[in-house]
Structure formats: structure tokens, C-alpha cells
PDB file of N, CA and C in Angstrom:
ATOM      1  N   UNK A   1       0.856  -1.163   0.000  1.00  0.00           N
ATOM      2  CA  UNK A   1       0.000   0.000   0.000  1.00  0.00           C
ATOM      3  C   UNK A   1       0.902   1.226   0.000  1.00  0.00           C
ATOM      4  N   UNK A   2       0.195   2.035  -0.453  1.00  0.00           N
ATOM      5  CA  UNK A   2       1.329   3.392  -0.626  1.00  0.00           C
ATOM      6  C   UNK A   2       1.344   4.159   0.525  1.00  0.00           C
ATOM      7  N   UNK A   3       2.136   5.452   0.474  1.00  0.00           N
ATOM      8  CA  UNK A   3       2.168   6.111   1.912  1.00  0.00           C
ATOM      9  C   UNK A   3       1.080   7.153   1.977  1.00  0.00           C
ATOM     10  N   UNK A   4       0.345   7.543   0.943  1.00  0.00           N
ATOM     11  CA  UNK A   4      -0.795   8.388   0.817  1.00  0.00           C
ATOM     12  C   UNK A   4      -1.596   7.523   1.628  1.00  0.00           C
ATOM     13  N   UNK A   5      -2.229   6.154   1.436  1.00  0.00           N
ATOM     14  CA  UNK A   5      -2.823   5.763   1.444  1.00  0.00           C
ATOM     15  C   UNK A   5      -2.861   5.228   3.237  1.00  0.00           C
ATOM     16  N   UNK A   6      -2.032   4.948   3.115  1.00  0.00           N
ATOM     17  CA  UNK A   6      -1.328   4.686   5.105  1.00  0.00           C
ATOM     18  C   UNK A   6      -1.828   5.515   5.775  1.00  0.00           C
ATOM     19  N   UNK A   7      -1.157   6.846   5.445  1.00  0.00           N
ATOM     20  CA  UNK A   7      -1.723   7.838   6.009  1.00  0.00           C
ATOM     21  C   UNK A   7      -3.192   8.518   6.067  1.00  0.00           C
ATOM     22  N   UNK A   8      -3.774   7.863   5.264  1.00  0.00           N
ATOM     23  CA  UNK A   8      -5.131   8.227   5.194  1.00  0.00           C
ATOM     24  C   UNK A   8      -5.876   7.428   6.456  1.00  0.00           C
ATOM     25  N   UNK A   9      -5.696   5.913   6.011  1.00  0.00           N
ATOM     26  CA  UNK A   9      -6.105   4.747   7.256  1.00  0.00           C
ATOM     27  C   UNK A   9      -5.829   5.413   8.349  1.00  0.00           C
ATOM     28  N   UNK A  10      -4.779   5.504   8.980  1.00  0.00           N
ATOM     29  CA  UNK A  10      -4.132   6.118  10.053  1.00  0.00           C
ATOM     30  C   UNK A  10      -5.104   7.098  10.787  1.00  0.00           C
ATOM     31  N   UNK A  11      -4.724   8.278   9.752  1.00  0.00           N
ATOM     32  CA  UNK A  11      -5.746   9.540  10.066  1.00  0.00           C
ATOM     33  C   UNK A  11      -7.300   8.931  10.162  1.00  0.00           C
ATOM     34  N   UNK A  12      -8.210   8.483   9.774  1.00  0.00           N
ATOM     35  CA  UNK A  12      -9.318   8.631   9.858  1.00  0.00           C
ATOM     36  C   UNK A  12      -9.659   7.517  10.956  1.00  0.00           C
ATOM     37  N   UNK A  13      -8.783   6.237  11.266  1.00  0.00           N
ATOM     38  CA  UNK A  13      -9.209   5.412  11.968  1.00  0.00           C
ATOM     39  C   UNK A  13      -7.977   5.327  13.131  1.00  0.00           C
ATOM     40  N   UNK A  14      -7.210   5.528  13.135  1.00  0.00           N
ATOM     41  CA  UNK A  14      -5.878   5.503  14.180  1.00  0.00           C
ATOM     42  C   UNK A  14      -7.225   6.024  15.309  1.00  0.00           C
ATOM     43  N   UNK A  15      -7.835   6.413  16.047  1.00  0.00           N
ATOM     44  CA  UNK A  15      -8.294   6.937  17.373  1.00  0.00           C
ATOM     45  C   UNK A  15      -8.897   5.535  17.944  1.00  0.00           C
ATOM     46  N   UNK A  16      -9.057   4.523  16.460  1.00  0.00           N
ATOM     47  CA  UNK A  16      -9.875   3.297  17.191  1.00  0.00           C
ATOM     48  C   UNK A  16      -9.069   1.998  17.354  1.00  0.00           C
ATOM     49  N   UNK A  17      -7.537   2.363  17.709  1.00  0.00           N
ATOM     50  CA  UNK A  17      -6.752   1.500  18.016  1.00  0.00           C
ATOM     51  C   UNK A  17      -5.677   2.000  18.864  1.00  0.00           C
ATOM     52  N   UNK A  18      -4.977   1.107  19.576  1.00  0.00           N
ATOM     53  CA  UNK A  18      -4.007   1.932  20.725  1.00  0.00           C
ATOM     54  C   UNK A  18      -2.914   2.582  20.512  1.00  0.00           C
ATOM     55  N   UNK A  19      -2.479   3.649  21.295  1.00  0.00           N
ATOM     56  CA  UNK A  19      -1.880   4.796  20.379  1.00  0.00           C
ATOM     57  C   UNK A  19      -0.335   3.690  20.357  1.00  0.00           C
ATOM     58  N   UNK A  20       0.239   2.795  20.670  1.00  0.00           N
ATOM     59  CA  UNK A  20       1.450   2.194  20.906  1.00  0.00           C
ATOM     60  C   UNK A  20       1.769   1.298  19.697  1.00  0.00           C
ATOM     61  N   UNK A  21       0.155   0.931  19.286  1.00  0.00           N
ATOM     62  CA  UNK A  21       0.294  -0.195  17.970  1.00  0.00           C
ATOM     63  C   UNK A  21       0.136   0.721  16.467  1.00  0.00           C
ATOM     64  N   UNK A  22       0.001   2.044  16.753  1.00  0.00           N
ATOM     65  CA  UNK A  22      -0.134   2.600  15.389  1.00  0.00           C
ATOM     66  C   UNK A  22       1.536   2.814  14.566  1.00  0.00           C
ATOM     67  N   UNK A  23       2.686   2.250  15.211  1.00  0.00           N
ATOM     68  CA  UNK A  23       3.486   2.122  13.822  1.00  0.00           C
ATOM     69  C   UNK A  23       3.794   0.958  13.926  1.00  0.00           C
ATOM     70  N   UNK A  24       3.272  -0.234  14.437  1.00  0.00           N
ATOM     71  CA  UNK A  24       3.219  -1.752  14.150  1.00  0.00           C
ATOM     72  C   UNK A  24       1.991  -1.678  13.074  1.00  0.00           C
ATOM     73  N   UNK A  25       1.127  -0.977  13.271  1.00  0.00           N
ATOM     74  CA  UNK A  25      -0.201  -0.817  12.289  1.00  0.00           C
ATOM     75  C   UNK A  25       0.270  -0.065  10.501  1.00  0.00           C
ATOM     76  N   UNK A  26       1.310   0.717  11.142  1.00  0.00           N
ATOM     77  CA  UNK A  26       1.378   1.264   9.395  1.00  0.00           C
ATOM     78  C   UNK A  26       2.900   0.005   8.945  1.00  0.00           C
ATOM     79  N   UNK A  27       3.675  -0.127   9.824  1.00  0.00           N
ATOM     80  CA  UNK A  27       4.512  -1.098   8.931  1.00  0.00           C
ATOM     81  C   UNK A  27       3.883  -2.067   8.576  1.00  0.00           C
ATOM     82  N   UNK A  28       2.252  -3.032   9.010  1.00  0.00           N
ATOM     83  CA  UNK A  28       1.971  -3.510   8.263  1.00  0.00           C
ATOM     84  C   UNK A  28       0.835  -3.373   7.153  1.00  0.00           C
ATOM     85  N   UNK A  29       0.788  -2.196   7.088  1.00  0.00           N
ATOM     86  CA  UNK A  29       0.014  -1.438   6.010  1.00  0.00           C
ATOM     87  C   UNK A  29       0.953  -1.195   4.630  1.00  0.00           C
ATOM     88  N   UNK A  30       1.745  -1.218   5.127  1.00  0.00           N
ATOM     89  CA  UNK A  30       3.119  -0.886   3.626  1.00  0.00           C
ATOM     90  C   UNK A  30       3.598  -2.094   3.275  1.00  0.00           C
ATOM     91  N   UNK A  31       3.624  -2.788   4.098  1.00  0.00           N
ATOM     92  CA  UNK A  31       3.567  -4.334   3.567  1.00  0.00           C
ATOM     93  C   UNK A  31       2.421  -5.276   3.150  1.00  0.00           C
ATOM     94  N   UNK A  32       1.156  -4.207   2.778  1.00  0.00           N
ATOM     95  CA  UNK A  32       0.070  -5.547   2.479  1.00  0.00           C
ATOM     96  C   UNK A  32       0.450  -5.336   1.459  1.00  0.00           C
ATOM     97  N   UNK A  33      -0.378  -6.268   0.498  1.00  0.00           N
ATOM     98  CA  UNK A  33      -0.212  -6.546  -0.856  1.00  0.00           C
ATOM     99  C   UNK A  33      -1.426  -5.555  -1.461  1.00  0.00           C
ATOM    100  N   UNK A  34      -1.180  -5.112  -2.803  1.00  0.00           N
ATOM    101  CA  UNK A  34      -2.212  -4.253  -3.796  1.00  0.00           C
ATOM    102  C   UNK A  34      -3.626  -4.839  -3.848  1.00  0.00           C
ATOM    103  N   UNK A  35      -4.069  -6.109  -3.889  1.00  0.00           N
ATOM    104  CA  UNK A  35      -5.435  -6.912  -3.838  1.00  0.00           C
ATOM    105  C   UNK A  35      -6.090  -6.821  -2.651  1.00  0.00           C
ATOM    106  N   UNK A  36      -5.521  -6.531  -1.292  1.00  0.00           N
ATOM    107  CA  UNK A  36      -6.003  -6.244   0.115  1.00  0.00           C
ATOM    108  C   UNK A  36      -6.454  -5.030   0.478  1.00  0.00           C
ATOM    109  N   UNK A  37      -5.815  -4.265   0.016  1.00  0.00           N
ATOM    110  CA  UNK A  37      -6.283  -2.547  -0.092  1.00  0.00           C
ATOM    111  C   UNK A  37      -7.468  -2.568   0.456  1.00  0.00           C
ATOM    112  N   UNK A  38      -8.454  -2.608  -0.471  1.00  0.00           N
ATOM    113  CA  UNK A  38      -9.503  -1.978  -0.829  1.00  0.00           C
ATOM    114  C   UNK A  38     -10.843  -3.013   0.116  1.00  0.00           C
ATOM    115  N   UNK A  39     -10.329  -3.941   0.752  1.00  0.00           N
ATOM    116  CA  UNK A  39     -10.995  -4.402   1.921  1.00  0.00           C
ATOM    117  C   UNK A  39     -10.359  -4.147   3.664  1.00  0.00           C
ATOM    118  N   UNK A  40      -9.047  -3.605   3.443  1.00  0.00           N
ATOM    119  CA  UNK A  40      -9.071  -2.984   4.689  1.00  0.00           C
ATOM    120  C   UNK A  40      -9.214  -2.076   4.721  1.00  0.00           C
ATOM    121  N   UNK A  41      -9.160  -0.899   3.941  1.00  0.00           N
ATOM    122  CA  UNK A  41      -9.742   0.777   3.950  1.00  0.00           C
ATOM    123  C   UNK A  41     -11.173   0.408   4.174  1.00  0.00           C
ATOM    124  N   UNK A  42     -11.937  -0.507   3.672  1.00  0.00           N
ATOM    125  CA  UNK A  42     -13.523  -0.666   3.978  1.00  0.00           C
ATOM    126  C   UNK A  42     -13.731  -1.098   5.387  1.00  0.00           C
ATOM    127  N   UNK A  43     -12.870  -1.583   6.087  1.00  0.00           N
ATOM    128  CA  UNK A  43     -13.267  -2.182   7.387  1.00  0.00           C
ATOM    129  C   UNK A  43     -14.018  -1.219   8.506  1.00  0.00           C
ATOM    130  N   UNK A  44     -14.655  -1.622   9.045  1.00  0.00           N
ATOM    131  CA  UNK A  44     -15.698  -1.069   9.949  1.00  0.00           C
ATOM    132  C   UNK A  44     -15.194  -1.373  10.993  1.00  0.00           C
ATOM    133  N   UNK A  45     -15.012  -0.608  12.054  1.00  0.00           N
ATOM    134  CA  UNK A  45     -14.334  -0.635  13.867  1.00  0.00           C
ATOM    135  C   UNK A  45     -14.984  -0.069  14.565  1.00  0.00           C
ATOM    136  N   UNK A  46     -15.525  -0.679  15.897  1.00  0.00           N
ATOM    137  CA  UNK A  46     -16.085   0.352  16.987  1.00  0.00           C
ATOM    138  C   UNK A  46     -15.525   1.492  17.441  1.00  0.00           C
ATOM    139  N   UNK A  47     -16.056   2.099  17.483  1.00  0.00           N
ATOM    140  CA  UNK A  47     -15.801   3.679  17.704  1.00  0.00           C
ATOM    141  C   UNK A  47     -15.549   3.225  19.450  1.00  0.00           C
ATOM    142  N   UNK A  48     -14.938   3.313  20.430  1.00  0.00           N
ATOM    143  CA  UNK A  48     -14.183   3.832  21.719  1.00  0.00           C
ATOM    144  C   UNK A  48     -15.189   4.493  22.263  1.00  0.00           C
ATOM    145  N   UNK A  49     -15.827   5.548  21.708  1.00  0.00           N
ATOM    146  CA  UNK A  49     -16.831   6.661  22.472  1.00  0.00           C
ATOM    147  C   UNK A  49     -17.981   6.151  22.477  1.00  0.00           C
ATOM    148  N   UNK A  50     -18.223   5.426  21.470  1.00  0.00           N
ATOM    149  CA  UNK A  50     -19.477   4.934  21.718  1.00  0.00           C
ATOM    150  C   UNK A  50     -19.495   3.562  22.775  1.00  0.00           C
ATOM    151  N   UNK A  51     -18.410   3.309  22.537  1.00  0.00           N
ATOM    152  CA  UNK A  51     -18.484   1.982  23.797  1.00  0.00           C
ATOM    153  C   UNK A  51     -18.831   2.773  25.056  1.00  0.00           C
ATOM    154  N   UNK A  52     -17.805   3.516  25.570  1.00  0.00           N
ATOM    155  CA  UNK A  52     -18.289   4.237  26.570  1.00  0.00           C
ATOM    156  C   UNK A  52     -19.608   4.886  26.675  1.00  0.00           C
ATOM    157  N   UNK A  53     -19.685   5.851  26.006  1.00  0.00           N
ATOM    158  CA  UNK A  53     -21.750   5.918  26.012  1.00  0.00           C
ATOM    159  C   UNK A  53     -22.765   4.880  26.185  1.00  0.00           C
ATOM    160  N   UNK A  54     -22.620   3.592  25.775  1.00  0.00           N
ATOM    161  CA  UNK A  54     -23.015   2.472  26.320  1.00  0.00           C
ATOM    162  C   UNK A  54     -22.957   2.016  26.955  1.00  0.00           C
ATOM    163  N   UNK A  55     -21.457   1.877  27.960  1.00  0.00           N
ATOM    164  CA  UNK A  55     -21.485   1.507  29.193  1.00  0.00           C
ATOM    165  C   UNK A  55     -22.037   2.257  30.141  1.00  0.00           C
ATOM    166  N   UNK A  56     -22.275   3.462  29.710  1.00  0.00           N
ATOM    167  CA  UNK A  56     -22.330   4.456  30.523  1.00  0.00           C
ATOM    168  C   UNK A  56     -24.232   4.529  30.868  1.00  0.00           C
ATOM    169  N   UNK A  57     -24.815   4.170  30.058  1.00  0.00           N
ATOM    170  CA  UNK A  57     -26.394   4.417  29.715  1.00  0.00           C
ATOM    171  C   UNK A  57     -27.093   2.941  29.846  1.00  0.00           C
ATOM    172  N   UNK A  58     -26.176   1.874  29.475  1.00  0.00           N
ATOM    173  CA  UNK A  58     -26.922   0.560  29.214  1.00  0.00           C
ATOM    174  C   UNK A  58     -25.620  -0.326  29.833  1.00  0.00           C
ATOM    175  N   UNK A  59     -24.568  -0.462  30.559  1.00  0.00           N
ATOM    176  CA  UNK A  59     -23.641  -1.164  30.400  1.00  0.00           C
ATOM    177  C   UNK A  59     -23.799  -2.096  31.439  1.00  0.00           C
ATOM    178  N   UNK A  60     -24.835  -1.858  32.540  1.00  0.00           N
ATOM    179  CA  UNK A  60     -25.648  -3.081  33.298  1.00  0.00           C
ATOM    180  C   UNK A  60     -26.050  -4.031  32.768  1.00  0.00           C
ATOM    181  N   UNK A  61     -26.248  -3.792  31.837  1.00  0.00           N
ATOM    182  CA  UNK A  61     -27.162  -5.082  30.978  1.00  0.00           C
ATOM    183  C   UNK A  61     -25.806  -5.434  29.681  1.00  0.00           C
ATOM    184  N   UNK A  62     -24.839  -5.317  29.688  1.00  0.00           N
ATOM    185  CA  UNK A  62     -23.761  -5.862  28.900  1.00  0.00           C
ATOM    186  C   UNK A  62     -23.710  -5.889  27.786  1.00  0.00           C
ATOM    187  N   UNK A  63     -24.170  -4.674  27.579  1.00  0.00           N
ATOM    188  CA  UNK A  63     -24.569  -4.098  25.390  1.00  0.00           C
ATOM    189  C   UNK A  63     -23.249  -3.993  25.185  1.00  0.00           C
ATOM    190  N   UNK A  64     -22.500  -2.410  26.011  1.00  0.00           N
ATOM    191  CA  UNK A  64     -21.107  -2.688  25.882  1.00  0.00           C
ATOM    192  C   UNK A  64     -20.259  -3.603  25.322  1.00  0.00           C
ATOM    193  N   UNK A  65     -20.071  -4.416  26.070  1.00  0.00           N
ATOM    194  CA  UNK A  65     -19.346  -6.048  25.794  1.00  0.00           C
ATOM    195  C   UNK A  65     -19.688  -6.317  24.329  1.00  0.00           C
ATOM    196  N   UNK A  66     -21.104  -6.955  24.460  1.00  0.00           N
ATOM    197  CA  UNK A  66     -21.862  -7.207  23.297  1.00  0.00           C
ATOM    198  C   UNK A  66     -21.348  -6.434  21.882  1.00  0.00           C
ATOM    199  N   UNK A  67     -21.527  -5.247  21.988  1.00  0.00           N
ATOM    200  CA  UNK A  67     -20.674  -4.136  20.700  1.00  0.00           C
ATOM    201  C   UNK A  67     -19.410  -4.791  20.432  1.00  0.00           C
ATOM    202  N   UNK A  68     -18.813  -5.003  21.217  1.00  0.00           N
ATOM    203  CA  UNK A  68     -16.845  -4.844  20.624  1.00  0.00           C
ATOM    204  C   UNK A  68     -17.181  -6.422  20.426  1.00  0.00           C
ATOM    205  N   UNK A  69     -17.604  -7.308  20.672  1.00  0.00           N
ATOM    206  CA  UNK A  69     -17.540  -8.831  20.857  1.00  0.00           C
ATOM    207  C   UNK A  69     -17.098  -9.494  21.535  1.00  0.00           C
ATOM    208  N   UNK A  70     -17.003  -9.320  23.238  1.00  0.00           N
ATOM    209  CA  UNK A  70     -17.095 -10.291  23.898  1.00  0.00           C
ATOM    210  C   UNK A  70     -18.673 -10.505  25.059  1.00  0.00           C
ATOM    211  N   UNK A  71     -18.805 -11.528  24.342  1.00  0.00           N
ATOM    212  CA  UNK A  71     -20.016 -12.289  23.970  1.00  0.00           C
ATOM    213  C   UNK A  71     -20.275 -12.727  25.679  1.00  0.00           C
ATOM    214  N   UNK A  72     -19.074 -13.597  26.467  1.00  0.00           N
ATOM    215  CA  UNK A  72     -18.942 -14.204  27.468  1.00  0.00           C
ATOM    216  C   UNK A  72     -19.490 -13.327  28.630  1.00  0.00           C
ATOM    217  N   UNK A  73     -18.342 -11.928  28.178  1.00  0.00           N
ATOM    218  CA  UNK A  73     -18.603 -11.114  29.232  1.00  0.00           C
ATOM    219  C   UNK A  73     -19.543  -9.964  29.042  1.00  0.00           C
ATOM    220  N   UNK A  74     -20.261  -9.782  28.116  1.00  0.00           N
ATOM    221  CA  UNK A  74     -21.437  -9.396  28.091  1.00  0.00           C
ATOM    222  C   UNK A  74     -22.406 -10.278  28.966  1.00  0.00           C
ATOM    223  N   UNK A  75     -22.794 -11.724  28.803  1.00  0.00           N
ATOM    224  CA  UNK A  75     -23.900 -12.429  29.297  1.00  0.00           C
ATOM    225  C   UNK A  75     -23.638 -12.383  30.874  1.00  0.00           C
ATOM    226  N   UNK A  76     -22.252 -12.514  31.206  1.00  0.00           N
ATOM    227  CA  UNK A  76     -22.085 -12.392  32.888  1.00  0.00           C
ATOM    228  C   UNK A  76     -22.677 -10.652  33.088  1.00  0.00           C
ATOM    229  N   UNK A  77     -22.468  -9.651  32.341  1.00  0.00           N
ATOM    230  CA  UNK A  77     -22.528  -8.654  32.702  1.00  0.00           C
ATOM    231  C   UNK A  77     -24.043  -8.287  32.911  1.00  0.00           C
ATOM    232  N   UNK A  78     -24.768  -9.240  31.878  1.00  0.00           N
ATOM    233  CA  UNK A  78     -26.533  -9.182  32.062  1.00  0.00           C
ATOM    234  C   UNK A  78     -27.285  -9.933  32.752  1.00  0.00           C
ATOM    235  N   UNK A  79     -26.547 -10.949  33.370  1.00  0.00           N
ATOM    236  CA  UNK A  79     -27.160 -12.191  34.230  1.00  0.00           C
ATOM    237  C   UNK A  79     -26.769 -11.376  35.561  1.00  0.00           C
ATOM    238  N   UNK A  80     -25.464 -10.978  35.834  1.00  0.00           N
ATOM    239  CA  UNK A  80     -25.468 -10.038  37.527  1.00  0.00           C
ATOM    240  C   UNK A  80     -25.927  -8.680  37.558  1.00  0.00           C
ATOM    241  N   UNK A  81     -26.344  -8.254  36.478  1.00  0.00           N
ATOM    242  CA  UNK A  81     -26.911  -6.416  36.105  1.00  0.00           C
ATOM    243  C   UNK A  81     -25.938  -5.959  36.831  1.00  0.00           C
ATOM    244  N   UNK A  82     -24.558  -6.077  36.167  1.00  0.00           N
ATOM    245  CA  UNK A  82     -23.107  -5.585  35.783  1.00  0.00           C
ATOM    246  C   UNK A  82     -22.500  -5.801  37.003  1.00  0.00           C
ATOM    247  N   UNK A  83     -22.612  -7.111  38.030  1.00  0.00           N
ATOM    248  CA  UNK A  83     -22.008  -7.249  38.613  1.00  0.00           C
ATOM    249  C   UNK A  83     -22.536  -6.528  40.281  1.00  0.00           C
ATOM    250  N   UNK A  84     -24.414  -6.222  40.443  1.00  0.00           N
ATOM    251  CA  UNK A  84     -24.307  -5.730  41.146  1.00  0.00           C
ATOM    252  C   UNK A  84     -24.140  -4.110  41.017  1.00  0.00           C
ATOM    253  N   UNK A  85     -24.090  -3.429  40.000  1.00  0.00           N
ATOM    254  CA  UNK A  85     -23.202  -1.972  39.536  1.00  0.00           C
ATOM    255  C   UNK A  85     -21.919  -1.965  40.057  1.00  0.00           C
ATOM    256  N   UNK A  86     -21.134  -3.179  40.800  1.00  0.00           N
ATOM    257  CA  UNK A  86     -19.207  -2.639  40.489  1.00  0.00           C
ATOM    258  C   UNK A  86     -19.022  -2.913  39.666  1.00  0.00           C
ATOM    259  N   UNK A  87     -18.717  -3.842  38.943  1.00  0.00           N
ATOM    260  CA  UNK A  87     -18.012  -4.547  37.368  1.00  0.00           C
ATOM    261  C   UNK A  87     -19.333  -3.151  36.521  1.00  0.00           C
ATOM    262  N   UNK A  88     -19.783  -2.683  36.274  1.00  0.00           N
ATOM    263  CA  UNK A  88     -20.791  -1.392  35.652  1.00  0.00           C
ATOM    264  C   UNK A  88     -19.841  -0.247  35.821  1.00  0.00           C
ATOM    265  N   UNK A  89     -19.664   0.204  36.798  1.00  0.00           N
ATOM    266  CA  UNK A  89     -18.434   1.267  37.130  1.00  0.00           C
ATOM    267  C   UNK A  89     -16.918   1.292  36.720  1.00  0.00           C
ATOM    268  N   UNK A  90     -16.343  -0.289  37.161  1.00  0.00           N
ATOM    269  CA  UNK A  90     -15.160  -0.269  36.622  1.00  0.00           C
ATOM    270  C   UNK A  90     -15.408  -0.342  34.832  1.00  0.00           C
ATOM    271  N   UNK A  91     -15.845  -0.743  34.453  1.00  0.00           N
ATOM    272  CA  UNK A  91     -15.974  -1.136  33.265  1.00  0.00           C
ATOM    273  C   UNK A  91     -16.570   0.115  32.313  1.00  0.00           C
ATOM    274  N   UNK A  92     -16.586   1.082  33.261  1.00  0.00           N
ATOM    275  CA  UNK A  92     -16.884   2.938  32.579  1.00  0.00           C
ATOM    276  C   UNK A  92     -15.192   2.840  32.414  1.00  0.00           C
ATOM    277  N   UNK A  93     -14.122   2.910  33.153  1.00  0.00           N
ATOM    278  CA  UNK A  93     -12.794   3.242  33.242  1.00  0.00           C
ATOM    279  C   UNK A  93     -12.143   2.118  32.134  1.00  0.00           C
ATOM    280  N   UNK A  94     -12.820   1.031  31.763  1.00  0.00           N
ATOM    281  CA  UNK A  94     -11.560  -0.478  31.098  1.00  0.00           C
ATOM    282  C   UNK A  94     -11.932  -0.401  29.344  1.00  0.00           C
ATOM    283  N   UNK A  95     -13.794   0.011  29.533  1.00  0.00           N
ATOM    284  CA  UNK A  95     -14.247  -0.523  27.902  1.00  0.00           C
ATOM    285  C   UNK A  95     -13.124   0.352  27.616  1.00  0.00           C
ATOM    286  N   UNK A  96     -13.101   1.164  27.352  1.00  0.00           N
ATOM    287  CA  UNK A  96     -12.089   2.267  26.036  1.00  0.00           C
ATOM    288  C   UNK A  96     -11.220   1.232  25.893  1.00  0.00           C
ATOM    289  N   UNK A  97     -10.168   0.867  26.584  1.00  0.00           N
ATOM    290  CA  UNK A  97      -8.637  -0.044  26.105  1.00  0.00           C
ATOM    291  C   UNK A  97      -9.278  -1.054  25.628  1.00  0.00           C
ATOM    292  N   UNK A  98     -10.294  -1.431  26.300  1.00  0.00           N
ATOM    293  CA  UNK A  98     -10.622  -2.838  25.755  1.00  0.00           C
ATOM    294  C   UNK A  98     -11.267  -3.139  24.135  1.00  0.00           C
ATOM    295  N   UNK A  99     -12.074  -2.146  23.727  1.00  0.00           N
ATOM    296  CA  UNK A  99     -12.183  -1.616  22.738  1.00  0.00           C
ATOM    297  C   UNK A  99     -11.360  -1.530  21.287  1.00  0.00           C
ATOM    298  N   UNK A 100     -10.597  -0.823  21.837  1.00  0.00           N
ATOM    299  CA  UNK A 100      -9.277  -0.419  21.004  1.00  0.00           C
ATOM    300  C   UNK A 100      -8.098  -1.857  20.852  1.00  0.00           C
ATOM    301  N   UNK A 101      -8.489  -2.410  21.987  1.00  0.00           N
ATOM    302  CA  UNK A 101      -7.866  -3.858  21.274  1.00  0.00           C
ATOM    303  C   UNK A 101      -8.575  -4.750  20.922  1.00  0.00           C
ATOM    304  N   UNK A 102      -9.959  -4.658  21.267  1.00  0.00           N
ATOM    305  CA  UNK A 102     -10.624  -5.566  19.915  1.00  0.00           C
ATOM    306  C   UNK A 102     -10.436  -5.297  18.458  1.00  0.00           C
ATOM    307  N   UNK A 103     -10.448  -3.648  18.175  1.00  0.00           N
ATOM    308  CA  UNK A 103     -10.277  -3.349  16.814  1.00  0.00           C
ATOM    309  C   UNK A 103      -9.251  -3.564  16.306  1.00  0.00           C
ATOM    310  N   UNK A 104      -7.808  -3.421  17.220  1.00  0.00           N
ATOM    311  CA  UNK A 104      -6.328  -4.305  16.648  1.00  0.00           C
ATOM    312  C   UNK A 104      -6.719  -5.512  16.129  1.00  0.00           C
ATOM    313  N   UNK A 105      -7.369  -6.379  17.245  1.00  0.00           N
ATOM    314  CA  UNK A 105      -7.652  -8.089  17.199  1.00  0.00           C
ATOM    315  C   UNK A 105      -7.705  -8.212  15.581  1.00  0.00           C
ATOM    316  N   UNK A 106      -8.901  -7.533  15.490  1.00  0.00           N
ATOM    317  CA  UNK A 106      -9.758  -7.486  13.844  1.00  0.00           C
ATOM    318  C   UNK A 106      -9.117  -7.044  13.089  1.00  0.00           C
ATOM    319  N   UNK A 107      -7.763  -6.185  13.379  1.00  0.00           N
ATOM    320  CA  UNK A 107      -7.320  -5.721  12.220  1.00  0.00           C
ATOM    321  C   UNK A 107      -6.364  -6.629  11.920  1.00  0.00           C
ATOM    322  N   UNK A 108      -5.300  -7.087  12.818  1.00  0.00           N
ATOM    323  CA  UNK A 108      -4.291  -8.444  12.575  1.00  0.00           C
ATOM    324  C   UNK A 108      -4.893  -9.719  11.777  1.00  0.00           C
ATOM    325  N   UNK A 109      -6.507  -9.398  12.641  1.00  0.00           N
ATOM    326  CA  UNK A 109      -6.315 -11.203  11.921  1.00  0.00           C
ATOM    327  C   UNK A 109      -7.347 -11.057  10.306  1.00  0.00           C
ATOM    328  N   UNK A 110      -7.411  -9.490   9.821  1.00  0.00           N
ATOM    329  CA  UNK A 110      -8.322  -9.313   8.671  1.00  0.00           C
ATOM    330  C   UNK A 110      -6.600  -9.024   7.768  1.00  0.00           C
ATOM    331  N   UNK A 111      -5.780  -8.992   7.725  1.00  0.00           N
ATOM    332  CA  UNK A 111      -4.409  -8.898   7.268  1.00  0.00           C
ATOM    333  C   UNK A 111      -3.707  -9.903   6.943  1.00  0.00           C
ATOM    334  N   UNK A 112      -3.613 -10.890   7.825  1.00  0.00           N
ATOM    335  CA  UNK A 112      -3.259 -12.139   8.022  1.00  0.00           C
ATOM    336  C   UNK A 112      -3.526 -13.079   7.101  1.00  0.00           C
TER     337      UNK A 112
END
């Protein structure tokens, strides 16, 4: 992929991955191949803010979770109505990171 093009990915989606993996993210952006392009510029990632707005409004009931895809800890999060509200609270402070490495997850293994 070219460096216009890096930099474009980067810029418009770099906020939905962790700021430490974004030049592990463009060295392997310059190394995909020309036929891959045009399905990882299309890729779709949870937005970070909206996780949080969800945890924040609904995250008792484990929508949160549910959004980024973990499935497990969504259903614990809706079977204890988030733990009681602690695991609801901490989990205002964790979705963001957690988030941002689901969208790595998806991006390594949509590359791969």
C-alpha cells in the first residue's frame, strides 16, 4: 500500500486502536499486498466513544461487551446487572482499552 494511502487509514481510523500499535499498524500497512487494499480501507471498527456511552447508559445489561464482541462477558454482565453496579463502574474506566484492542484483534487477523 502506498504512503498516501497509510496515512489516510491512520488519520481517519488511528483513534480506534491503541496509540502504541499505530506504527506496528502502518509497517503492516506498507507491507500488504495491492489486492487487500480496498478491503481494509472498507473495514468497519467500533468507535471507543461509543463503547463508553453504552457503558455508561446501558452497560448493566452488557450491550457494551456485546458491541466490541465479547459475547462471554457481556452475558455475565446481564445475568449479575453488571455485577451488582461494580463490574458497571469499573468497566466505565476499562471498555475504552478494551475496545481499542478488539479493533487491533480485527485488524491483525483481517491482514493475516
Amino acid at each position: 500500500m502506498d504512503a498516501e494511502k497509510v496515512n489516510l487509514f491512520i488519520t481517519t481510523k488511528g483513534d480506534n486502536f491503541p496509540a502504541e500499535s499505530i506504527p506496528m499498524i502502518r509497517e503492516r500497512l506498507e507491507n500488504l499486498p495491492a489486492d487487500r487494499e480496498m478491503a481494509v480501507m472498507a473495514m468497519d471498527f467500533t468507535n471507543p466513544i461509543l463503547s463508553i456511552a453504552l457503558s455508561a447508559f446501558v452497560g448493566e445489561f452488557g450491550v457494551d461487551r456485546f458491541i466490541i464482541g465479547d459475547i462471554g462477558l457481556g452475558i455475565g454482565k446481564l445475568l449479575t446487572g453488571g455485577g451488582c453496579g461494580v463490574w458497571w463502574l469499573i468497566d466505565l474506566f476499562l471498555i475504552m482499552g478494551a475496545t481499542k484492542k478488539k479493533n487491533l484483534e480485527k485488524f491483525l487477523t483481517s491482514i493475516s
